[in-house]
Protein backbone atom coordinates (compact mmCIF):
# COMPACT_ATOMS: atom_id res chain seq x y z
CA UNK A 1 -27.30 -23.66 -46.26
CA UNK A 2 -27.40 -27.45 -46.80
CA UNK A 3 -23.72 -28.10 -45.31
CA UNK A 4 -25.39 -26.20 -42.13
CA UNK A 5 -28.23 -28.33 -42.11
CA UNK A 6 -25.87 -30.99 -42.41
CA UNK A 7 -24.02 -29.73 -39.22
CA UNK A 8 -27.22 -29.92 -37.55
CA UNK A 9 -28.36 -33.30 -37.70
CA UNK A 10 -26.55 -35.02 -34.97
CA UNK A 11 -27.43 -31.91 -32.24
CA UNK A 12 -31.14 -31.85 -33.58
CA UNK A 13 -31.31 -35.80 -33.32
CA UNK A 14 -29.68 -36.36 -29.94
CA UNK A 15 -32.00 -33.84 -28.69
CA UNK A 16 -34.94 -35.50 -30.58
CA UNK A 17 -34.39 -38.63 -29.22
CA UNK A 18 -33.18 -37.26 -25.90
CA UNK A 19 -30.19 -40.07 -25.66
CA UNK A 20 -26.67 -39.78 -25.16
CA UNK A 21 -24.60 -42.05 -28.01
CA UNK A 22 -24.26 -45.23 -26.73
CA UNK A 23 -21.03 -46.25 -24.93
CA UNK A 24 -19.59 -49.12 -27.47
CA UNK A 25 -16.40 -49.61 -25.25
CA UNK A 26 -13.66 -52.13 -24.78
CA UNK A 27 -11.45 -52.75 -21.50
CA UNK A 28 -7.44 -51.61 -22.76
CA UNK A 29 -5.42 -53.81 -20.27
CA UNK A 30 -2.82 -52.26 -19.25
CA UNK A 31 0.85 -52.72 -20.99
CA UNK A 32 3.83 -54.13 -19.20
CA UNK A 33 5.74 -51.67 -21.32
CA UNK A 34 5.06 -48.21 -23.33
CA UNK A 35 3.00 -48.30 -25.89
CA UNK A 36 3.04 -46.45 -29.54
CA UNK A 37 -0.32 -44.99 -31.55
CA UNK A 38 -0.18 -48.55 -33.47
CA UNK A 39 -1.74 -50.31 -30.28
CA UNK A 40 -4.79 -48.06 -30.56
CA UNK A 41 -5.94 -48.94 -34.60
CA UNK A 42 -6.91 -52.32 -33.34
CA UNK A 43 -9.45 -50.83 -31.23
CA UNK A 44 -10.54 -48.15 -34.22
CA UNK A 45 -10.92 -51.12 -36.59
CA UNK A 46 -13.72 -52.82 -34.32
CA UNK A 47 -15.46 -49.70 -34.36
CA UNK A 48 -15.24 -48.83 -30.42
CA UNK A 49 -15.86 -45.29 -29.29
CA UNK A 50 -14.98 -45.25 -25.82
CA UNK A 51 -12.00 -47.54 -23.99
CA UNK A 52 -11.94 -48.60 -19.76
CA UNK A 53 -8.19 -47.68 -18.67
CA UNK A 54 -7.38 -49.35 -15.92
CA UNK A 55 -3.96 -48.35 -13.73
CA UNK A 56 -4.10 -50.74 -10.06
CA UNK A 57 -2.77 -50.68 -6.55
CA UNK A 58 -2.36 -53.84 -4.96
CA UNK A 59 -2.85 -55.28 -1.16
CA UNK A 60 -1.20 -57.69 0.05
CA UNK A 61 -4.01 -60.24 1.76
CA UNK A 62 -8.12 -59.75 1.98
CA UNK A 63 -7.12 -58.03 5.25
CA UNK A 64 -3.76 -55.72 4.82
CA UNK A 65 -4.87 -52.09 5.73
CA UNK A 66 -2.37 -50.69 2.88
CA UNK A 67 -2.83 -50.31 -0.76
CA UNK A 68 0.13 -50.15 -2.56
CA UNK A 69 0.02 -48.14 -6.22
CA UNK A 70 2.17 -46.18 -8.49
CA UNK A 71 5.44 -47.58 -8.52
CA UNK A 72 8.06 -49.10 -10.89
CA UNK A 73 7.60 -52.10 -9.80
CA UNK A 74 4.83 -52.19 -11.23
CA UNK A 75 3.70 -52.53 -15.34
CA UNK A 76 3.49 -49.36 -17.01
CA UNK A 77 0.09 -49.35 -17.97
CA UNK A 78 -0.69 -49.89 -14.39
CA UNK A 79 0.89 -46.18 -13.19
CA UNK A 80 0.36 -42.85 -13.21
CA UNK A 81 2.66 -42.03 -16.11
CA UNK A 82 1.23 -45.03 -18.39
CA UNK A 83 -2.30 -44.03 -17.62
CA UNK A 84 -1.55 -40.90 -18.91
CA UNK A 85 -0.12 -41.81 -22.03
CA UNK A 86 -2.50 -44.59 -22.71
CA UNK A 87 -5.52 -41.79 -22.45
CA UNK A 88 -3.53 -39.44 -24.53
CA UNK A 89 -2.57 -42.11 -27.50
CA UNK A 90 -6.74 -43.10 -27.35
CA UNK A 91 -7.60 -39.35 -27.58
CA UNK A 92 -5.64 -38.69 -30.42
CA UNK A 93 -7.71 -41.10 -32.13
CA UNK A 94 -10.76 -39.88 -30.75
CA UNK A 95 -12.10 -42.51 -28.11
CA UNK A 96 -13.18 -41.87 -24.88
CA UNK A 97 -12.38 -42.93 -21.83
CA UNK A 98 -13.48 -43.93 -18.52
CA UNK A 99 -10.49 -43.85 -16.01
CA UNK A 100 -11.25 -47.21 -13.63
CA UNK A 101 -8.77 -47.45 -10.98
CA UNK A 102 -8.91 -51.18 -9.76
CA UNK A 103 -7.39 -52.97 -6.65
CA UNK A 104 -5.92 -56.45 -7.27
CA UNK A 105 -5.70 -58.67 -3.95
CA UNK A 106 -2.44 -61.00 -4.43
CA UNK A 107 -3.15 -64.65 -5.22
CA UNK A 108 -6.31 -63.84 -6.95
CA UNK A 109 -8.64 -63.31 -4.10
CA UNK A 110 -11.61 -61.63 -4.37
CA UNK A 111 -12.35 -57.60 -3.93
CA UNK A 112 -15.36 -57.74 -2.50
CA UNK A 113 -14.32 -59.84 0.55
CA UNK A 114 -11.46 -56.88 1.79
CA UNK A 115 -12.35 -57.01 5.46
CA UNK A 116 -10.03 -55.11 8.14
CA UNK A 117 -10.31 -56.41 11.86
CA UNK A 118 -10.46 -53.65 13.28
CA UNK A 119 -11.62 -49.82 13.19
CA UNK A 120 -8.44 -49.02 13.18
CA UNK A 121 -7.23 -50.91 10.73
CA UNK A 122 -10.34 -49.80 8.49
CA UNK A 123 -9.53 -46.23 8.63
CA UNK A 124 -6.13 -46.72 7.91
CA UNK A 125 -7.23 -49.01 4.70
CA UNK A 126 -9.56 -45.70 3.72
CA UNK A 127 -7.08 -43.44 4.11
CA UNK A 128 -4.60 -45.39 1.63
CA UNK A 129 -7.82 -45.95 -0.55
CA UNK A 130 -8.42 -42.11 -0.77
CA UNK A 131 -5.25 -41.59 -1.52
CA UNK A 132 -5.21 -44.28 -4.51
CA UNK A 133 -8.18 -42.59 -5.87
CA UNK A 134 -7.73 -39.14 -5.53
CA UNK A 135 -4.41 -39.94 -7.80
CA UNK A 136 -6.30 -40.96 -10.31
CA UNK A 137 -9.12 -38.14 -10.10
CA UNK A 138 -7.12 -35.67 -10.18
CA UNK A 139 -5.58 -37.78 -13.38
CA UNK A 140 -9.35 -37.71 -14.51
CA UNK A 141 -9.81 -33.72 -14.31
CA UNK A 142 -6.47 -32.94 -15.58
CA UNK A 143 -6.82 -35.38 -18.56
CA UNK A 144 -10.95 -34.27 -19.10
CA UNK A 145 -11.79 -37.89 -18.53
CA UNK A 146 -14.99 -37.82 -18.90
CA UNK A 147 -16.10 -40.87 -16.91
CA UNK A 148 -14.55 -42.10 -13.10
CA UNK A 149 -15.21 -45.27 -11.40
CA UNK A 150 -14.46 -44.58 -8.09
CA UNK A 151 -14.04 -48.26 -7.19
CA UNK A 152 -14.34 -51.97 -8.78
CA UNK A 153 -16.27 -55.16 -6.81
CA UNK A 154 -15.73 -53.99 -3.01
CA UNK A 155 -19.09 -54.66 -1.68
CA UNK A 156 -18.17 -55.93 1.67
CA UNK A 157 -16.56 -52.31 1.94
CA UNK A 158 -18.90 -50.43 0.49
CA UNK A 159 -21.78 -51.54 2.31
CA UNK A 160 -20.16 -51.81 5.51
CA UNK A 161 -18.03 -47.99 5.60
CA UNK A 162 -21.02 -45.52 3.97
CA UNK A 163 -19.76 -42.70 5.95
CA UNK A 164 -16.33 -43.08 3.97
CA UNK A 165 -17.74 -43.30 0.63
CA UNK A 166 -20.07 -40.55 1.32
CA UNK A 167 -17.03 -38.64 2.31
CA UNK A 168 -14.70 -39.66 -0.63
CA UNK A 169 -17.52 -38.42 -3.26
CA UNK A 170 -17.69 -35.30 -2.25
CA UNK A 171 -13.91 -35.23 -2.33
CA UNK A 172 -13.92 -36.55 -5.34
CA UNK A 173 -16.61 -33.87 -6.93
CA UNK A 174 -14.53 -30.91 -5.14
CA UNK A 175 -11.87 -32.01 -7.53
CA UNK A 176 -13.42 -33.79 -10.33
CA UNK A 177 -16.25 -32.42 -12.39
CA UNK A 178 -17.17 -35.16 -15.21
CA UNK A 179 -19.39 -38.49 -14.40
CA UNK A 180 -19.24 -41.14 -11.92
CA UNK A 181 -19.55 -44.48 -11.78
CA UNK A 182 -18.92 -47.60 -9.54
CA UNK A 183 -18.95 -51.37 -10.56
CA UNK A 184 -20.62 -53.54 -8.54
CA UNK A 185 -20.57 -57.16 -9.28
CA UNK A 186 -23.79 -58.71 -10.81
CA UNK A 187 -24.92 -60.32 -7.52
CA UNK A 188 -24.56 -56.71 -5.55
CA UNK A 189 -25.38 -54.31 -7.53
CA UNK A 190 -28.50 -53.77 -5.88
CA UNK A 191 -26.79 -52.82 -2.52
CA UNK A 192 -24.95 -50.21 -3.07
CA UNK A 193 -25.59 -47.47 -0.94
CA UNK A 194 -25.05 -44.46 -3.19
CA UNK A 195 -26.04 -44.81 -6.40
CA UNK A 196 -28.35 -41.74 -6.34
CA UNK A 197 -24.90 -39.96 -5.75
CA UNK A 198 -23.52 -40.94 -8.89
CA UNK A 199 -24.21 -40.54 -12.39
CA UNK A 200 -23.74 -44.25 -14.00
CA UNK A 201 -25.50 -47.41 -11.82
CA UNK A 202 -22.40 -49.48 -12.87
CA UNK A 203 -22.33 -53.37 -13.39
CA UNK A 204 -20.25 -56.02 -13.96
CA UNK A 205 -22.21 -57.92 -15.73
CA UNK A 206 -21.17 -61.54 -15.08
CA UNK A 207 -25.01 -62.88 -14.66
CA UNK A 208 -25.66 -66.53 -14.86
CA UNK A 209 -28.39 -67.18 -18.37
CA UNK A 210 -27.72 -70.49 -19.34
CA UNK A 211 -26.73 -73.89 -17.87
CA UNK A 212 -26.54 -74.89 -21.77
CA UNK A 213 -22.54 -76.11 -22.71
CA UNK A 214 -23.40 -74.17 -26.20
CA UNK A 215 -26.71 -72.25 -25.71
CA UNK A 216 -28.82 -70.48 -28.91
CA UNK A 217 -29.33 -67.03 -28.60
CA UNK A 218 -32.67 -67.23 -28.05
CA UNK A 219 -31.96 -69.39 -24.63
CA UNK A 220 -29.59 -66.72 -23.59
CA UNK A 221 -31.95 -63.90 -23.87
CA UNK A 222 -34.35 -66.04 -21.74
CA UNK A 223 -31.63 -66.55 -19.21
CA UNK A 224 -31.12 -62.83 -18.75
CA UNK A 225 -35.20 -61.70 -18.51
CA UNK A 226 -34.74 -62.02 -14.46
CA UNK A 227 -31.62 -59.93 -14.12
CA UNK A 228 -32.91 -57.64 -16.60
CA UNK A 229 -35.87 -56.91 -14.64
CA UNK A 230 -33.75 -56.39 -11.61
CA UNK A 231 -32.23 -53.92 -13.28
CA UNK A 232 -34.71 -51.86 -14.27
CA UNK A 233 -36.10 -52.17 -10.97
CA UNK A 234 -32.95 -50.50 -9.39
CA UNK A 235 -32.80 -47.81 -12.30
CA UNK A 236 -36.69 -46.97 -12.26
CA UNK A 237 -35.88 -46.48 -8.05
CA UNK A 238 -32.62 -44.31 -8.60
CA UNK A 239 -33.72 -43.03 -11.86
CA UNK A 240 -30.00 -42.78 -13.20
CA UNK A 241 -28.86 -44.39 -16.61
CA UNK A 242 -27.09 -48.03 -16.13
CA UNK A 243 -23.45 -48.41 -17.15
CA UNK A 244 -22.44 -52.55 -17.92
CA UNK A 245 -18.73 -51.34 -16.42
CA UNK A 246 -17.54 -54.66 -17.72
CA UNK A 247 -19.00 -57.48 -20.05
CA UNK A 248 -18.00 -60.76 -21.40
CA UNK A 249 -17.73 -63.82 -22.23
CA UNK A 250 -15.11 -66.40 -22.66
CA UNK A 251 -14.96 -68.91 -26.23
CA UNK A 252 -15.90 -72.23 -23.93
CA UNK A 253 -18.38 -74.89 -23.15
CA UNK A 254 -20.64 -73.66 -20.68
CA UNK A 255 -20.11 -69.96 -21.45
CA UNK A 256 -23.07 -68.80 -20.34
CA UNK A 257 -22.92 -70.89 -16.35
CA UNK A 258 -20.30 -68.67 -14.72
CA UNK A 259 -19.79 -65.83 -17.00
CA UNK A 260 -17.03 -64.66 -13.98
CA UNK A 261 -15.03 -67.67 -14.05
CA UNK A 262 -11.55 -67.25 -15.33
CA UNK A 263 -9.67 -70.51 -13.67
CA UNK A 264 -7.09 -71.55 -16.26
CA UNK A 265 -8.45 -74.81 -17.83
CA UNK A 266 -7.38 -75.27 -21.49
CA UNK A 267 -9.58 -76.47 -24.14
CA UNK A 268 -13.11 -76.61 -24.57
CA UNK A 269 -13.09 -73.87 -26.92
CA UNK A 270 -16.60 -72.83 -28.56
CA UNK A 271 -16.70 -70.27 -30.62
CA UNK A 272 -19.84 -70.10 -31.19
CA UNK A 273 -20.54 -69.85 -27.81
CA UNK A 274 -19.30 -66.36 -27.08
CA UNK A 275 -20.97 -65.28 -30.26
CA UNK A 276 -24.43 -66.11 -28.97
CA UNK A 277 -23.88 -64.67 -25.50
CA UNK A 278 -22.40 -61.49 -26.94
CA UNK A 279 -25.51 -61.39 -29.42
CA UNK A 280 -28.31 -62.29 -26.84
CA UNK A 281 -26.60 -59.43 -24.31
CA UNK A 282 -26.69 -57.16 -27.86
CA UNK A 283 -30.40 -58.00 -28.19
CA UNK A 284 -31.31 -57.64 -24.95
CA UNK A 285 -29.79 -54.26 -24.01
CA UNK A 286 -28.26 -51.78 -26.88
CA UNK A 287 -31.82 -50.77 -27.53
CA UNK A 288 -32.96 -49.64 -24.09
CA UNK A 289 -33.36 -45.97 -23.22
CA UNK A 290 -32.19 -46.49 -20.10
CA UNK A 291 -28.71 -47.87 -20.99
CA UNK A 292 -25.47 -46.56 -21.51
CA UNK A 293 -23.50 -49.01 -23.03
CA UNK A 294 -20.62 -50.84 -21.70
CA UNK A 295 -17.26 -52.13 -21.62
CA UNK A 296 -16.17 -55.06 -23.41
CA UNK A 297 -13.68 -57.15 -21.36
CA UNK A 298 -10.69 -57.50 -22.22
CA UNK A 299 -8.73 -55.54 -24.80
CA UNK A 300 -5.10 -56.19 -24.85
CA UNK A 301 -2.83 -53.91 -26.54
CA UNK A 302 -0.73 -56.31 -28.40
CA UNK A 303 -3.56 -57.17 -30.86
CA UNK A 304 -1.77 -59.76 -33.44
CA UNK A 305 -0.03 -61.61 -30.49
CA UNK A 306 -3.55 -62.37 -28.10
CA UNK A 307 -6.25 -64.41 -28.66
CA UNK A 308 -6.85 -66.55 -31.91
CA UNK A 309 -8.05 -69.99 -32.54
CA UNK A 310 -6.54 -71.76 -29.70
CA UNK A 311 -7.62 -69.33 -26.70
CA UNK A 312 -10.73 -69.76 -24.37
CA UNK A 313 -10.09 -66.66 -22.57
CA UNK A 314 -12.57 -63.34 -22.22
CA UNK A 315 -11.00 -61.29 -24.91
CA UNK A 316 -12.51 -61.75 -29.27
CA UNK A 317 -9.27 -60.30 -30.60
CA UNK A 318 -8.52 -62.42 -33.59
CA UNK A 319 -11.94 -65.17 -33.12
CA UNK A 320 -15.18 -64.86 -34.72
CA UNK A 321 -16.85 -62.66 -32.39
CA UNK A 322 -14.19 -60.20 -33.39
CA UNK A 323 -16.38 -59.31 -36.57
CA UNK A 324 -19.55 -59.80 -34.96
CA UNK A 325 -18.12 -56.67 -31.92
CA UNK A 326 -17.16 -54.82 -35.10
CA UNK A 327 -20.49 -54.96 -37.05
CA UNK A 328 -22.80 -54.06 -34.05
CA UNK A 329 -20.70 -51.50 -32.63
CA UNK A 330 -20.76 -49.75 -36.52
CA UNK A 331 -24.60 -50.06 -36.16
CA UNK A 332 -25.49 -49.11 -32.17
CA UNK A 333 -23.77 -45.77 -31.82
């Protein structure tokens, strides 16, 4: 009787408490080359339950009507085939996924300014969308993904061609039957036209909440009491659970200014920085009925070779706020 009783406790308190287990997730970038089960323990080690994989198609320009994806020309972890694997190998070691299929524009331009010139050149762009997507939905149902972003930062699209994405979720749902999600940038997510459609309201959650070059905690929590009424505003209207489809911050000065700049300046490096920011978004969040949980970014696979004491870049592999990701994640489930 006891080891029943035992049994029961985590069905009688999710019910109880009438919450899902939070989402403690990293973004896995994906690999040049294949991967083995010894790239996952990193990710087991800092305690993370669920992992963004991320396979891309590419366009050419802000305006090239084509996307180009699934093709050895491109990294593995960027196809079909890698995808695959990389969902299997986190599986196996019991992390779930959310399957994010993401468009890079070449030279670093940004997704949400894809424009086409014409109609017909926009329904030539949705057609090669559709077909990057369903790929990968298909990938989703076959795999039991149980999460699919449907699309990363394309607001200009999105809120210009409705009848499309109206379109491509029910194709999607006619296929795919776990959740969905979109990411929106932090200064559109309000604009999205369908989040009553979907099951996540997903953000990337690069808000501005401190001006500071190495703010407390405290000041970064203050920073983010606008944005966080914003979004409750937008989930109290939709009534649907919000998703941070990406979070982060880089170990510089100024952390805090442009959480969504990643220009290549060396230097600077502040630790303690990124530990605040992580902490204050911790604070501010984790403990909210109405969140999810979200996606640390960036998680590379190649754990003692990234990071360390000399990098300013997104990811806390081998830095301070390595421990700090692995204590609250062990504690926020």
């Amino acid at each position: 009787m006891k080891k029943f009783f035992l049994l029961l406790l985590p069905f009688i308190f999710f019910n109880c408490s009438g919450q899902e287990p939070k989402i403690n997730g990293v973004s896995f970038v994906g690999s040049p080359r294949e991967i083995s089960a010894d790239a996952i323990e990193p990710v087991v080690q800092v305690n993370a339950n669920w992992a963004a994989v991320m396979p891309f198609g590419f366009v050419r320009s802000l305006e090239t009507p084509n996307v180009v994806f699934n093709i050895k020309r491109q990294w593995w972890g960027e196809r079909r085939d890698g995808a695959k694997r990389t969902i299997e190998l986190l599986n196996e070691r019991g992390i779930q996924v959310m399957l994010k299929p993401q468009i890079w524009v070449w030279q670093g331009e940004f997704t949400g300014n894809i424009k086409m010139n014409s109609e017909e050149e926009w329904k030539t762009f949705e057609r090669s969308y559709e077909q990057f997507m369903m790929l990968y939905a298909e990938l989703a149902e076959e795999m039991k993904v149980p999460v699919l972003c449907i699309g990363t930062e394309l607001h200009t699209f999105v809120q210009t061609r409705s009848e499309f994405w109206d379109q491509l979720i029910t194709k999607i749902r006619s296929r795919y039957k776990g959740k969905l999600t979109y990411a929106e940038n932090w200064d559109q997510f309000g604009n999205a036209p369908f989040w009553d459609r979907l099951d996540y309201i997903g953000v990337d959650a690069y808000f501005p909440v401190s001006d500071s070059k190495s703010p407390t905690i405290e000041e970064m929590k203050q920073g983010w009491q606008k944005h966080k009424n914003d979004i409750i505003a937008l989930h109290n209207k939709v009534d649907k659970p919000v998703l941070f489809t990406e979070y982060g911050y880089r170990s510089v000065h100024y952390t805090g200014k442009e959480p969504w700049n990643s220009n290549r300046i060396e230097g600077n490096i502040d630790f303690e920085a990124q530990n605040n920011a992580l902490t204050a978004l911790y604070e501010e969040f984790w403990q909210e009925p109405w969140f999810a949980g979200g996606f640390l970014w960036k998680w590379f696979h190649n754990h003692d070779e990234v990071g360390g004491e000399s990098n300013n870049r997104f990811t806390i592999q081998n830095k301070p706020s390595e421990k700090i990701i692995k204590e609250f994640y062990s504690t926020h489930k």
